[in-house]
C-alpha atoms as a PDB file:
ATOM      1  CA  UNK A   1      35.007   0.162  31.578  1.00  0.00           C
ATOM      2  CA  UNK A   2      36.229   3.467  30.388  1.00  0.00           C
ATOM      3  CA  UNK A   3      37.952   4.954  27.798  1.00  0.00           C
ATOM      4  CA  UNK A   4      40.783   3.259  25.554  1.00  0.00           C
ATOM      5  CA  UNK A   5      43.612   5.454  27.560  1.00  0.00           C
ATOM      6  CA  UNK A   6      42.365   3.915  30.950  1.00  0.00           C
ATOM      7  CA  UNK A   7      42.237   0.464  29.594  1.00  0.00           C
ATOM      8  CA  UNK A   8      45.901   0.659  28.529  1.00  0.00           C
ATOM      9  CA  UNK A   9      47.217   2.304  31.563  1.00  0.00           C
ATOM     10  CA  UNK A  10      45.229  -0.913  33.552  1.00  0.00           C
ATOM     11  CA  UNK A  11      46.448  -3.586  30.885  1.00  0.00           C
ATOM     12  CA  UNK A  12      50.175  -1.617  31.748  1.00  0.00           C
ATOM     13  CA  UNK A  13      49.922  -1.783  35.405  1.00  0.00           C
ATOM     14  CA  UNK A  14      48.857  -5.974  35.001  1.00  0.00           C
ATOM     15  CA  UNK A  15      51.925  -6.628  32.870  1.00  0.00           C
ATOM     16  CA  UNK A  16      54.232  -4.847  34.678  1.00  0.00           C
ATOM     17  CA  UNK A  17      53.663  -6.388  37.620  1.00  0.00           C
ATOM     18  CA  UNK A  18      53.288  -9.443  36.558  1.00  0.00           C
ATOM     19  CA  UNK A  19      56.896  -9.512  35.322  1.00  0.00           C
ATOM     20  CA  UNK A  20      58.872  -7.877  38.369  1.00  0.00           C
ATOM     21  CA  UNK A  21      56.701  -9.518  41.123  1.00  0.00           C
ATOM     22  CA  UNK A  22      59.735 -10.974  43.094  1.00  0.00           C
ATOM     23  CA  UNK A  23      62.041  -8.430  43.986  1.00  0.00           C
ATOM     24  CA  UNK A  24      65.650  -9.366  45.970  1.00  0.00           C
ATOM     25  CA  UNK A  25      68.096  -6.936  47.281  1.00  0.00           C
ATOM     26  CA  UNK A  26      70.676  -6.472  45.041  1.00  0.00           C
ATOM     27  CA  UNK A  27      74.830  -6.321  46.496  1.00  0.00           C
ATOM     28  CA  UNK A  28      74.760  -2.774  46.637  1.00  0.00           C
ATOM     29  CA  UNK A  29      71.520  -2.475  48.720  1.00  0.00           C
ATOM     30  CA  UNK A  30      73.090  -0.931  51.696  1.00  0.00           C
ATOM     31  CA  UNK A  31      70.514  -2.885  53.661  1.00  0.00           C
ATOM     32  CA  UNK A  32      71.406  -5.731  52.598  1.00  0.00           C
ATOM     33  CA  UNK A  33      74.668  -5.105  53.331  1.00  0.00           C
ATOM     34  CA  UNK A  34      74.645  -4.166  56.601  1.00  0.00           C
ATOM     35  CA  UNK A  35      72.674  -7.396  57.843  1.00  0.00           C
ATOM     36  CA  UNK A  36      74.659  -9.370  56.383  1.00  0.00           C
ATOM     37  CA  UNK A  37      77.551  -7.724  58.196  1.00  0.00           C
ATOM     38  CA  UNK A  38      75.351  -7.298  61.253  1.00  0.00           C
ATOM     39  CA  UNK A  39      74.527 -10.956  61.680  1.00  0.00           C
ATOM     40  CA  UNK A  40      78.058 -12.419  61.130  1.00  0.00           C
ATOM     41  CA  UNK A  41      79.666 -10.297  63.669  1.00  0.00           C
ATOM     42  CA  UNK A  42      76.805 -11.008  66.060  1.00  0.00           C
ATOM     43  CA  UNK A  43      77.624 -14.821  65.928  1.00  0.00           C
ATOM     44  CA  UNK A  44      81.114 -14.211  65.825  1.00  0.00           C
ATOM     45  CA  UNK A  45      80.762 -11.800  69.511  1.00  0.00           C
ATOM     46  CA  UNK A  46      78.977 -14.456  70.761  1.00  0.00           C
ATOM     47  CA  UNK A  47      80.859 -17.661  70.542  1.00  0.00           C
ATOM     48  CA  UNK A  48      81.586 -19.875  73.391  1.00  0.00           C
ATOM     49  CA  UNK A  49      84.677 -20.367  75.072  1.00  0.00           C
ATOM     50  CA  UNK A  50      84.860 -16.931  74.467  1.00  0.00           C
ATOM     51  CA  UNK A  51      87.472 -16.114  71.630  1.00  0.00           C
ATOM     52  CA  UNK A  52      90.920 -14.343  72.161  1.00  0.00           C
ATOM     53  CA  UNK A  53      91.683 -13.661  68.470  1.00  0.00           C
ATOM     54  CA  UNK A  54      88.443 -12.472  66.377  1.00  0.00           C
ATOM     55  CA  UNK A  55      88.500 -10.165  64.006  1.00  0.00           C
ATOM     56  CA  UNK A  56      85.888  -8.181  62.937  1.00  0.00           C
ATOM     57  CA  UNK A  57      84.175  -8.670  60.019  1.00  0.00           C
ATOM     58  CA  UNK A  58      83.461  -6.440  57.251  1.00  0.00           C
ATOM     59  CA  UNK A  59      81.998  -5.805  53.894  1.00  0.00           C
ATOM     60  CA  UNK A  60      84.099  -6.903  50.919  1.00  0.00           C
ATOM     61  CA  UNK A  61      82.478  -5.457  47.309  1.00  0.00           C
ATOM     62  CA  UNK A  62      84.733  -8.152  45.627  1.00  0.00           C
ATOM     63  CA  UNK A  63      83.771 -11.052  47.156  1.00  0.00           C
ATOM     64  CA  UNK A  64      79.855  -9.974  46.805  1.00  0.00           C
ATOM     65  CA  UNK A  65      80.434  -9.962  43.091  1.00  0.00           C
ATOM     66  CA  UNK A  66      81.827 -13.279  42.985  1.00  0.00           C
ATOM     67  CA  UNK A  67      78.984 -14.765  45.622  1.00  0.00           C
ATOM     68  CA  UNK A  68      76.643 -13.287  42.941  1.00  0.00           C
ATOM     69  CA  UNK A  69      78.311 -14.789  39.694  1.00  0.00           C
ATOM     70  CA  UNK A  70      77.952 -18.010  41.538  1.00  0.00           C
ATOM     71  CA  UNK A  71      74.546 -17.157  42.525  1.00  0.00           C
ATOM     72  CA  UNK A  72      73.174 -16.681  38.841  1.00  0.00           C
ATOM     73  CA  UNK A  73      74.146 -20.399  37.990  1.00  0.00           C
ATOM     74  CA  UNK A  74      71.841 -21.327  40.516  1.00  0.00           C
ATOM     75  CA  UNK A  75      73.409 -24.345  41.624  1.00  0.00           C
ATOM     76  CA  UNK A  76      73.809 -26.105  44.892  1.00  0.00           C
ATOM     77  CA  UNK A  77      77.220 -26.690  45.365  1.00  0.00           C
ATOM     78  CA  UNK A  78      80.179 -24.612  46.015  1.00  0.00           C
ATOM     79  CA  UNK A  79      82.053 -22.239  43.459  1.00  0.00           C
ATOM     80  CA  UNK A  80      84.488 -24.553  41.634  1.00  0.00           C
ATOM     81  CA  UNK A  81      86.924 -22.086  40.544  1.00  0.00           C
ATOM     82  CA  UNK A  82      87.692 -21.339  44.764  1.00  0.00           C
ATOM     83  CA  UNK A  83      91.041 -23.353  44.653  1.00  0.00           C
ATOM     84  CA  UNK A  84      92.106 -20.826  41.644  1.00  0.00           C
ATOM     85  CA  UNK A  85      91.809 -18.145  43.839  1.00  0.00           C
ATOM     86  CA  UNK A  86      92.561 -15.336  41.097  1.00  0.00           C
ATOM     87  CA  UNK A  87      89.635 -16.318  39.516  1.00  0.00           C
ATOM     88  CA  UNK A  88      87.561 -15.065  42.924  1.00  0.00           C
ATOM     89  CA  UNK A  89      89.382 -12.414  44.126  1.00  0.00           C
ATOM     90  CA  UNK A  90      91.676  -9.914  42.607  1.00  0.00           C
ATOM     91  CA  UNK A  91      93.623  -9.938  46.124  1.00  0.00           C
ATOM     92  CA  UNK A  92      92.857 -12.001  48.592  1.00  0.00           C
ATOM     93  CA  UNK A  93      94.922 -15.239  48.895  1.00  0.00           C
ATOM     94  CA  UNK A  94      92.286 -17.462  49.481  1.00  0.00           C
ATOM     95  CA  UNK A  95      88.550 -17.448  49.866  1.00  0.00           C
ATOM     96  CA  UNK A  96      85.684 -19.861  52.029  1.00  0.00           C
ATOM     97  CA  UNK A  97      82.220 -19.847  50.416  1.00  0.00           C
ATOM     98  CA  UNK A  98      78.792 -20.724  52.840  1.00  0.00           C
ATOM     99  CA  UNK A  99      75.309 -21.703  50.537  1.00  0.00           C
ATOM    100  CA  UNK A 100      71.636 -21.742  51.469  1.00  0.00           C
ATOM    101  CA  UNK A 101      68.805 -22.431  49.172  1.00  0.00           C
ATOM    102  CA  UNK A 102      65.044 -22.168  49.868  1.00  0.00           C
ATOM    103  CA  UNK A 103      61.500 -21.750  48.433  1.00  0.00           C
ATOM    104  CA  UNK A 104      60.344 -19.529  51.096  1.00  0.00           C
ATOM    105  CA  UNK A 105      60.529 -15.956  51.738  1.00  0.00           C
ATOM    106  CA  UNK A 106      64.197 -14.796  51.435  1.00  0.00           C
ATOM    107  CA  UNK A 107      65.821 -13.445  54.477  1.00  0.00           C
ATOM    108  CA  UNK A 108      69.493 -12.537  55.234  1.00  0.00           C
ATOM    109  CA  UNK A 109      69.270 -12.907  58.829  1.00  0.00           C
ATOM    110  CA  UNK A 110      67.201 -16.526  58.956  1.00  0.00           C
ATOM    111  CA  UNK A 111      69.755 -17.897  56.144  1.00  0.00           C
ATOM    112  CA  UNK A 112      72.898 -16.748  58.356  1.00  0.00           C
ATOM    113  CA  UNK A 113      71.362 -18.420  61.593  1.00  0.00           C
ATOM    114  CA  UNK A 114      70.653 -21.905  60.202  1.00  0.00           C
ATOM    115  CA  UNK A 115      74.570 -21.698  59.118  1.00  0.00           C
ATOM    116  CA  UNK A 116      74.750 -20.324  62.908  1.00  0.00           C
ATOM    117  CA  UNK A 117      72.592 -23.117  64.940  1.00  0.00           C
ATOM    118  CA  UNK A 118      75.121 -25.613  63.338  1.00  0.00           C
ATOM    119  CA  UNK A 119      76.999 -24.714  66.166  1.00  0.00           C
ATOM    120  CA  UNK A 120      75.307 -27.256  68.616  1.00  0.00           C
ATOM    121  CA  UNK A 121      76.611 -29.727  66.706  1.00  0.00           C
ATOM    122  CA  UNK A 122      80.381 -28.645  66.803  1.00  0.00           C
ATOM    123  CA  UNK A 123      82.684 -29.489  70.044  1.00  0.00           C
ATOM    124  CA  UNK A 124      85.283 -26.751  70.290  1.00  0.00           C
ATOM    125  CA  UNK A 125      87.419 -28.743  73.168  1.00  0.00           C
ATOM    126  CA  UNK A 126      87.611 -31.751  70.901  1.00  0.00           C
ATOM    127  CA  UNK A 127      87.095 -29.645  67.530  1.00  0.00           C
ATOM    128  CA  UNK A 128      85.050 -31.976  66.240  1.00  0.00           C
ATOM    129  CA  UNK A 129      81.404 -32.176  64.386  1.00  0.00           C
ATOM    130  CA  UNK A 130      78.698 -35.189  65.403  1.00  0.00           C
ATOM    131  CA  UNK A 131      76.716 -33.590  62.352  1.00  0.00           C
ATOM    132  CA  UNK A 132      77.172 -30.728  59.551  1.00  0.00           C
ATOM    133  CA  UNK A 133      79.002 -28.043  61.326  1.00  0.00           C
ATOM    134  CA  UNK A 134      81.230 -26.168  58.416  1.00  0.00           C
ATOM    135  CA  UNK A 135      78.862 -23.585  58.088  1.00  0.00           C
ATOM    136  CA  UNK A 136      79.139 -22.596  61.432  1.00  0.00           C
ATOM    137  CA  UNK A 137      82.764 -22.889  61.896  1.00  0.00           C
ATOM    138  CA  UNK A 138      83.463 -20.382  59.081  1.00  0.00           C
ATOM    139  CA  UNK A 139      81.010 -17.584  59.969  1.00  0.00           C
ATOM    140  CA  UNK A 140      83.389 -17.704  62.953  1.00  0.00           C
ATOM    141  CA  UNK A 141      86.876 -18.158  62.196  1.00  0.00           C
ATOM    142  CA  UNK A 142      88.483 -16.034  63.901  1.00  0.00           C
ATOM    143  CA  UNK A 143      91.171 -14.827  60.751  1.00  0.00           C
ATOM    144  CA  UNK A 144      88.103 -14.372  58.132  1.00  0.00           C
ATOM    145  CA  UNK A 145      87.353 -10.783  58.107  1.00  0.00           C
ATOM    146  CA  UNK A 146      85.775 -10.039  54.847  1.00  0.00           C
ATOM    147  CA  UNK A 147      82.586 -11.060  53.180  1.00  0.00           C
ATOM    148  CA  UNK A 148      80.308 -10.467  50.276  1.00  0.00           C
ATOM    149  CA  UNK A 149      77.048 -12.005  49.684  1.00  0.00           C
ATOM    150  CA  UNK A 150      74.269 -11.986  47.244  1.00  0.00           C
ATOM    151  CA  UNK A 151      70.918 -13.541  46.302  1.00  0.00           C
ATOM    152  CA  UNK A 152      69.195 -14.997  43.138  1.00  0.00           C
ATOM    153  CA  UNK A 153      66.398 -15.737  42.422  1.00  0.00           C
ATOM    154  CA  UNK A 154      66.365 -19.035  40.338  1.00  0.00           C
ATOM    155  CA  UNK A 155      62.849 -19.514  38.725  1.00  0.00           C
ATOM    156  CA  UNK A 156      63.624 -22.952  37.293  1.00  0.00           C
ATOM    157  CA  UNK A 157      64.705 -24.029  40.667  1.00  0.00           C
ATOM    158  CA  UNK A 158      68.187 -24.882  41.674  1.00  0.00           C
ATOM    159  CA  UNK A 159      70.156 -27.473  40.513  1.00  0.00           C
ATOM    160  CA  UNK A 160      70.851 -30.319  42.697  1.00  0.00           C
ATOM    161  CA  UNK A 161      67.630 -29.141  44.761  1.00  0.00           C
ATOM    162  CA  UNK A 162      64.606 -29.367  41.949  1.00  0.00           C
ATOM    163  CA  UNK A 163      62.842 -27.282  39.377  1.00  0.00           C
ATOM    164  CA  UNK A 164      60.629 -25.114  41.806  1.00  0.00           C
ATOM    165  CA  UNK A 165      61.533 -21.644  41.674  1.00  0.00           C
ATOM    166  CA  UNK A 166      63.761 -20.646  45.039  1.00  0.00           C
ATOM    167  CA  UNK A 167      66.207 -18.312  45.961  1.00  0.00           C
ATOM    168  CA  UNK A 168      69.726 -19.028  46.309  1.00  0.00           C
ATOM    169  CA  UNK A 169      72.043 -17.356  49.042  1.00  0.00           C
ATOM    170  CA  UNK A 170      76.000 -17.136  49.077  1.00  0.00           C
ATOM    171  CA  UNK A 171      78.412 -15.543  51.340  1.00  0.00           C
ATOM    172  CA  UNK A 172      82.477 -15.437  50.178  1.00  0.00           C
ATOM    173  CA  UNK A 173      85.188 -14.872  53.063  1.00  0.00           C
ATOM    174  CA  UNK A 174      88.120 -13.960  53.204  1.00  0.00           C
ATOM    175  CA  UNK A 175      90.710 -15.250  54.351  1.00  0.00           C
ATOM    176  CA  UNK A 176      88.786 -18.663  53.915  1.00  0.00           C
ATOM    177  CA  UNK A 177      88.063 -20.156  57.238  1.00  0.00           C
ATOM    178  CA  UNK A 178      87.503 -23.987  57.888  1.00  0.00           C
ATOM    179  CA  UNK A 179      91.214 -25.073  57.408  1.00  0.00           C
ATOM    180  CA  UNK A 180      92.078 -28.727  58.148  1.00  0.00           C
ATOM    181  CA  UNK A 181      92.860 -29.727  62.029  1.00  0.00           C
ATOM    182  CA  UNK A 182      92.747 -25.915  63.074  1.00  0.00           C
ATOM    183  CA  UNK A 183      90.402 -24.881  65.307  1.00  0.00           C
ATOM    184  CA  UNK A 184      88.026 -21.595  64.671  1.00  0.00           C
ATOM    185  CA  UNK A 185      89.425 -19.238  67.114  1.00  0.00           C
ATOM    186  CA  UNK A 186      91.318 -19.332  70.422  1.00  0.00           C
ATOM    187  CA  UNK A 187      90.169 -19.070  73.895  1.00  0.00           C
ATOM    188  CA  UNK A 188      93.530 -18.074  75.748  1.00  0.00           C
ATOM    189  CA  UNK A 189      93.174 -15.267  77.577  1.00  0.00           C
ATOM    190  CA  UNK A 190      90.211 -11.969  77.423  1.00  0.00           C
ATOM    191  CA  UNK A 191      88.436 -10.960  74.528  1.00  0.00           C
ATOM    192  CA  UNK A 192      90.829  -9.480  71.957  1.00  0.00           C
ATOM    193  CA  UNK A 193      93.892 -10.007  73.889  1.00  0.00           C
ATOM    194  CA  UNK A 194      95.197 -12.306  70.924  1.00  0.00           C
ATOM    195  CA  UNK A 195      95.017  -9.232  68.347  1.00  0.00           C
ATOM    196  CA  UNK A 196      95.521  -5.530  68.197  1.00  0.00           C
ATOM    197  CA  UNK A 197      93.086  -2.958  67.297  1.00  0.00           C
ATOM    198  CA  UNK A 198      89.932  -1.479  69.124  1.00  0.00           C
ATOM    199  CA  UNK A 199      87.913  -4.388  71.050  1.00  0.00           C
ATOM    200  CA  UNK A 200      84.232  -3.634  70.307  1.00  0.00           C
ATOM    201  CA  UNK A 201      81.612  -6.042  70.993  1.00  0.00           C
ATOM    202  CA  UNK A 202      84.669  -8.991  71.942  1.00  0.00           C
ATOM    203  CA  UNK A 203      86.033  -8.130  68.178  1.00  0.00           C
ATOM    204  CA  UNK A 204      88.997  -6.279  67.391  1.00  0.00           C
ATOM    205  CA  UNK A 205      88.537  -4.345  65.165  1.00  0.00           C
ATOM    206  CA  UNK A 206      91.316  -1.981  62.540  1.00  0.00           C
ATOM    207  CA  UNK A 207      90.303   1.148  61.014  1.00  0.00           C
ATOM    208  CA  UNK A 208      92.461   0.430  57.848  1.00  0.00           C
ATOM    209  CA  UNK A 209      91.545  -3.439  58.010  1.00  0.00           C
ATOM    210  CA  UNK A 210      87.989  -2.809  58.192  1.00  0.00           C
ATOM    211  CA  UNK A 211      87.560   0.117  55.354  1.00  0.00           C
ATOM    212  CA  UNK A 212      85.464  -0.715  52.376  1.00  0.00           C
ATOM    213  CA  UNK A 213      86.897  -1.214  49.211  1.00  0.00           C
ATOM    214  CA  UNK A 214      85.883  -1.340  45.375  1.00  0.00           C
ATOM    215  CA  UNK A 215      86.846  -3.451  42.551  1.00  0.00           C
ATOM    216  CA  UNK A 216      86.677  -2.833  39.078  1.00  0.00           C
ATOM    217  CA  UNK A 217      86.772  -6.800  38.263  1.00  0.00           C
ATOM    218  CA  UNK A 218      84.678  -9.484  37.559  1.00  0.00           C
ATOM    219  CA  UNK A 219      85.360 -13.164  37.797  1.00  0.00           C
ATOM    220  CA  UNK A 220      86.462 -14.271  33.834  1.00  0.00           C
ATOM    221  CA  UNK A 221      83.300 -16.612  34.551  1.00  0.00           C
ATOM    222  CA  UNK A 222      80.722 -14.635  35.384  1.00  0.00           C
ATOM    223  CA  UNK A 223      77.952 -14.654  32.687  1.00  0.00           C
ATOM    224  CA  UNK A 224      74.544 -12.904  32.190  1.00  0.00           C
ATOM    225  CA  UNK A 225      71.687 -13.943  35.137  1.00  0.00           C
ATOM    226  CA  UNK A 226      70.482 -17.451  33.642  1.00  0.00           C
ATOM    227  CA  UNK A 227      66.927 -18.398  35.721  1.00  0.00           C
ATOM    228  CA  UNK A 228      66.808 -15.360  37.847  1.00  0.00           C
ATOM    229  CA  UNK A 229      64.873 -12.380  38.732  1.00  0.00           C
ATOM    230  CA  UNK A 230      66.204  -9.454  37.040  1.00  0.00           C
ATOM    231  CA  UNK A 231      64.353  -6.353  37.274  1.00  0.00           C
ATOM    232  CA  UNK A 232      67.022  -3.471  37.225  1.00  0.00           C
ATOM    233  CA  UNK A 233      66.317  -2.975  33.379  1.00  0.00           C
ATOM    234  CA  UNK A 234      63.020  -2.658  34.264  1.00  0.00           C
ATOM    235  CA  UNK A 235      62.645  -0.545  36.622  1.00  0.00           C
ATOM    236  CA  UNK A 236      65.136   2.009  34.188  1.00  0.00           C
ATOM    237  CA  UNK A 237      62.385   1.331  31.249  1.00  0.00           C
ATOM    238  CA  UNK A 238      59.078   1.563  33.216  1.00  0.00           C
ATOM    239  CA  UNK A 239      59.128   5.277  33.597  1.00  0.00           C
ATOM    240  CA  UNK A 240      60.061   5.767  29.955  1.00  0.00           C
ATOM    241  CA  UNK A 241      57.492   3.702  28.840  1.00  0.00           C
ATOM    242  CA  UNK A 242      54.801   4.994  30.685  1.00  0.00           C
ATOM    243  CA  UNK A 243      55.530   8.613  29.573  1.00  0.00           C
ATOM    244  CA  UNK A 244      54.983   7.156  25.907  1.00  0.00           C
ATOM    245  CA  UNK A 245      52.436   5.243  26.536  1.00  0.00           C
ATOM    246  CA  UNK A 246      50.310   8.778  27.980  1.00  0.00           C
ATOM    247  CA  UNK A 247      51.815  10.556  25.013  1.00  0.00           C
ATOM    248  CA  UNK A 248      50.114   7.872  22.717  1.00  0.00           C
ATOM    249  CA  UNK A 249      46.921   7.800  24.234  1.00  0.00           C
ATOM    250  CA  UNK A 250      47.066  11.110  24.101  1.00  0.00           C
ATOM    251  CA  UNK A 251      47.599  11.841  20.371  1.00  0.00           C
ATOM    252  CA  UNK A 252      45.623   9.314  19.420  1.00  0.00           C
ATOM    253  CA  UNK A 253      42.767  11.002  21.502  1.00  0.00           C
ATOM    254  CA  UNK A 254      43.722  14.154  19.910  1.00  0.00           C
ATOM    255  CA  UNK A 255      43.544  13.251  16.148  1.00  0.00           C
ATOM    256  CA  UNK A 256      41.254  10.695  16.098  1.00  0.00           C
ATOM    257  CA  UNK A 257      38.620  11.471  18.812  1.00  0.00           C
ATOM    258  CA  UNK A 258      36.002   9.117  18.203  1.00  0.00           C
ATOM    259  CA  UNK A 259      38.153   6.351  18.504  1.00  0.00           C
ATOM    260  CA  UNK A 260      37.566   6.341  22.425  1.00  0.00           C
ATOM    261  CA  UNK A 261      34.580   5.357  23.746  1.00  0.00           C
ATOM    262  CA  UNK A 262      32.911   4.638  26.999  1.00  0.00           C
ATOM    263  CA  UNK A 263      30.899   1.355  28.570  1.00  0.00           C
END
């Protein structure tokens, strides 16, 4: 079996696995980020008639920490403080809010093209859904050209949805898309003729429009991860404690040699 300072560093490895075994990009995995980013702006280049006025979109850090304080309640439905927008966004004047929830692997990409393949059932001429199209429609409004997402892990499942442990996914935008009797985008003229700025990839995009920004703010009703993965703290303490732990075994090895024996 060993000696007593093996059988600790194996009953170490066991426990700490054991406890950060799911691990979920957090919203300043650059990654993460740029898929996020990568995927909206490939839906929103691709939409059909082809659109005159779309923006790019970009990165917002503000938004991602809202999408994650709504995140850690893990709860299907959508943030109820977004009519007071203040209470999402230090800036912004308002902000549009997409969900997914699933049991399965997480992926940023697979989430953002279910929202996407909503788009068969929306009728631009007629702007008009025969089934659930919202998700769709505000991944490509045209005026939304931030967002911030983030992902929890809920392991008492999500409310509205069951007690199995999933992961929950939510995007913010802003401007907030999906307003009433307006359609996405327009399809008058070329690509980008409707706004100013570089046209890259159909979407105009605006050096000082599209820079990165950060916020020292948090929504007043954000609280502490309740359900969730959350292994930041110990990923910090690991190294620490596995130092000490080797120190221990050590000492005790030290003063009290016949303490360790061998199978």
């Amino acid at each position: 079996m060993g000696s007593v300072a093996e059988r600790i560093l194996w009953v170490w490895i066991i426990v700490d696995s054991a406890v950060c075994s799911v691990s979920l990009p957090d919203i300043s995995d650059r990654k993460f980020v740029d898929e996020c980013v990568q995927e909206h702006n490939r839906a929103r280049s691709a939409v059909s008639p082809t659109a005159s006025n779309m923006l790019s979109m970009t990165w917002d850090e503000g938004l991602a920490i809202t999408a994650r304080a709504w995140a850690r309640k893990c709860v299907f439905e959508h943030n109820i403080h977004l009519k007071d927008v203040r209470r999402v966004h230090p800036t912004f004047p308002s902000v549009g809010e997409n969900i997914w929830a699933g049991s399965q692997a997480f992926s940023a990409t697979a989430a953002i093209e279910l929202w996407v393949n909503e788009e068969q059932n929306y009728n631009y001429r007629k702007n008009a859904c025969t089934h659930a199209c919202g998700h769709y429609t505000q991944v490509v409004w045209a005026s939304s050209y931030k967002v911030g997402c983030a992902v929890q892990l809920c392991k008492d499942g999500v409310s509205g949805l069951g007690t199995s442990e999933m992961a929950i996914f939510v995007c913010n935008y802003a401007t907030a898309g999906n307003m009433n009797g307006a359609q996405p985008y327009e399809s008058a003229g070329a690509a980008c003729s409707g706004c100013k700025g570089t046209c890259v990839d159909k979407l105009c995009w605006n050096q000082e429009r599209d820079s990165e920004k950060s916020y020292d703010w948090t929504p007043d009703w954000d609280t502490a991860p309740s359900g969730g993965s959350n292994c930041a703290p110990i990923l910090v303490i690991r190294p620490v404690a596995l130092l000490l732990t080797f120190l221990a075994a050590y000492a005790v090895r030290y003063f009290y040699p016949d303490v360790f024996c061998y199978e």
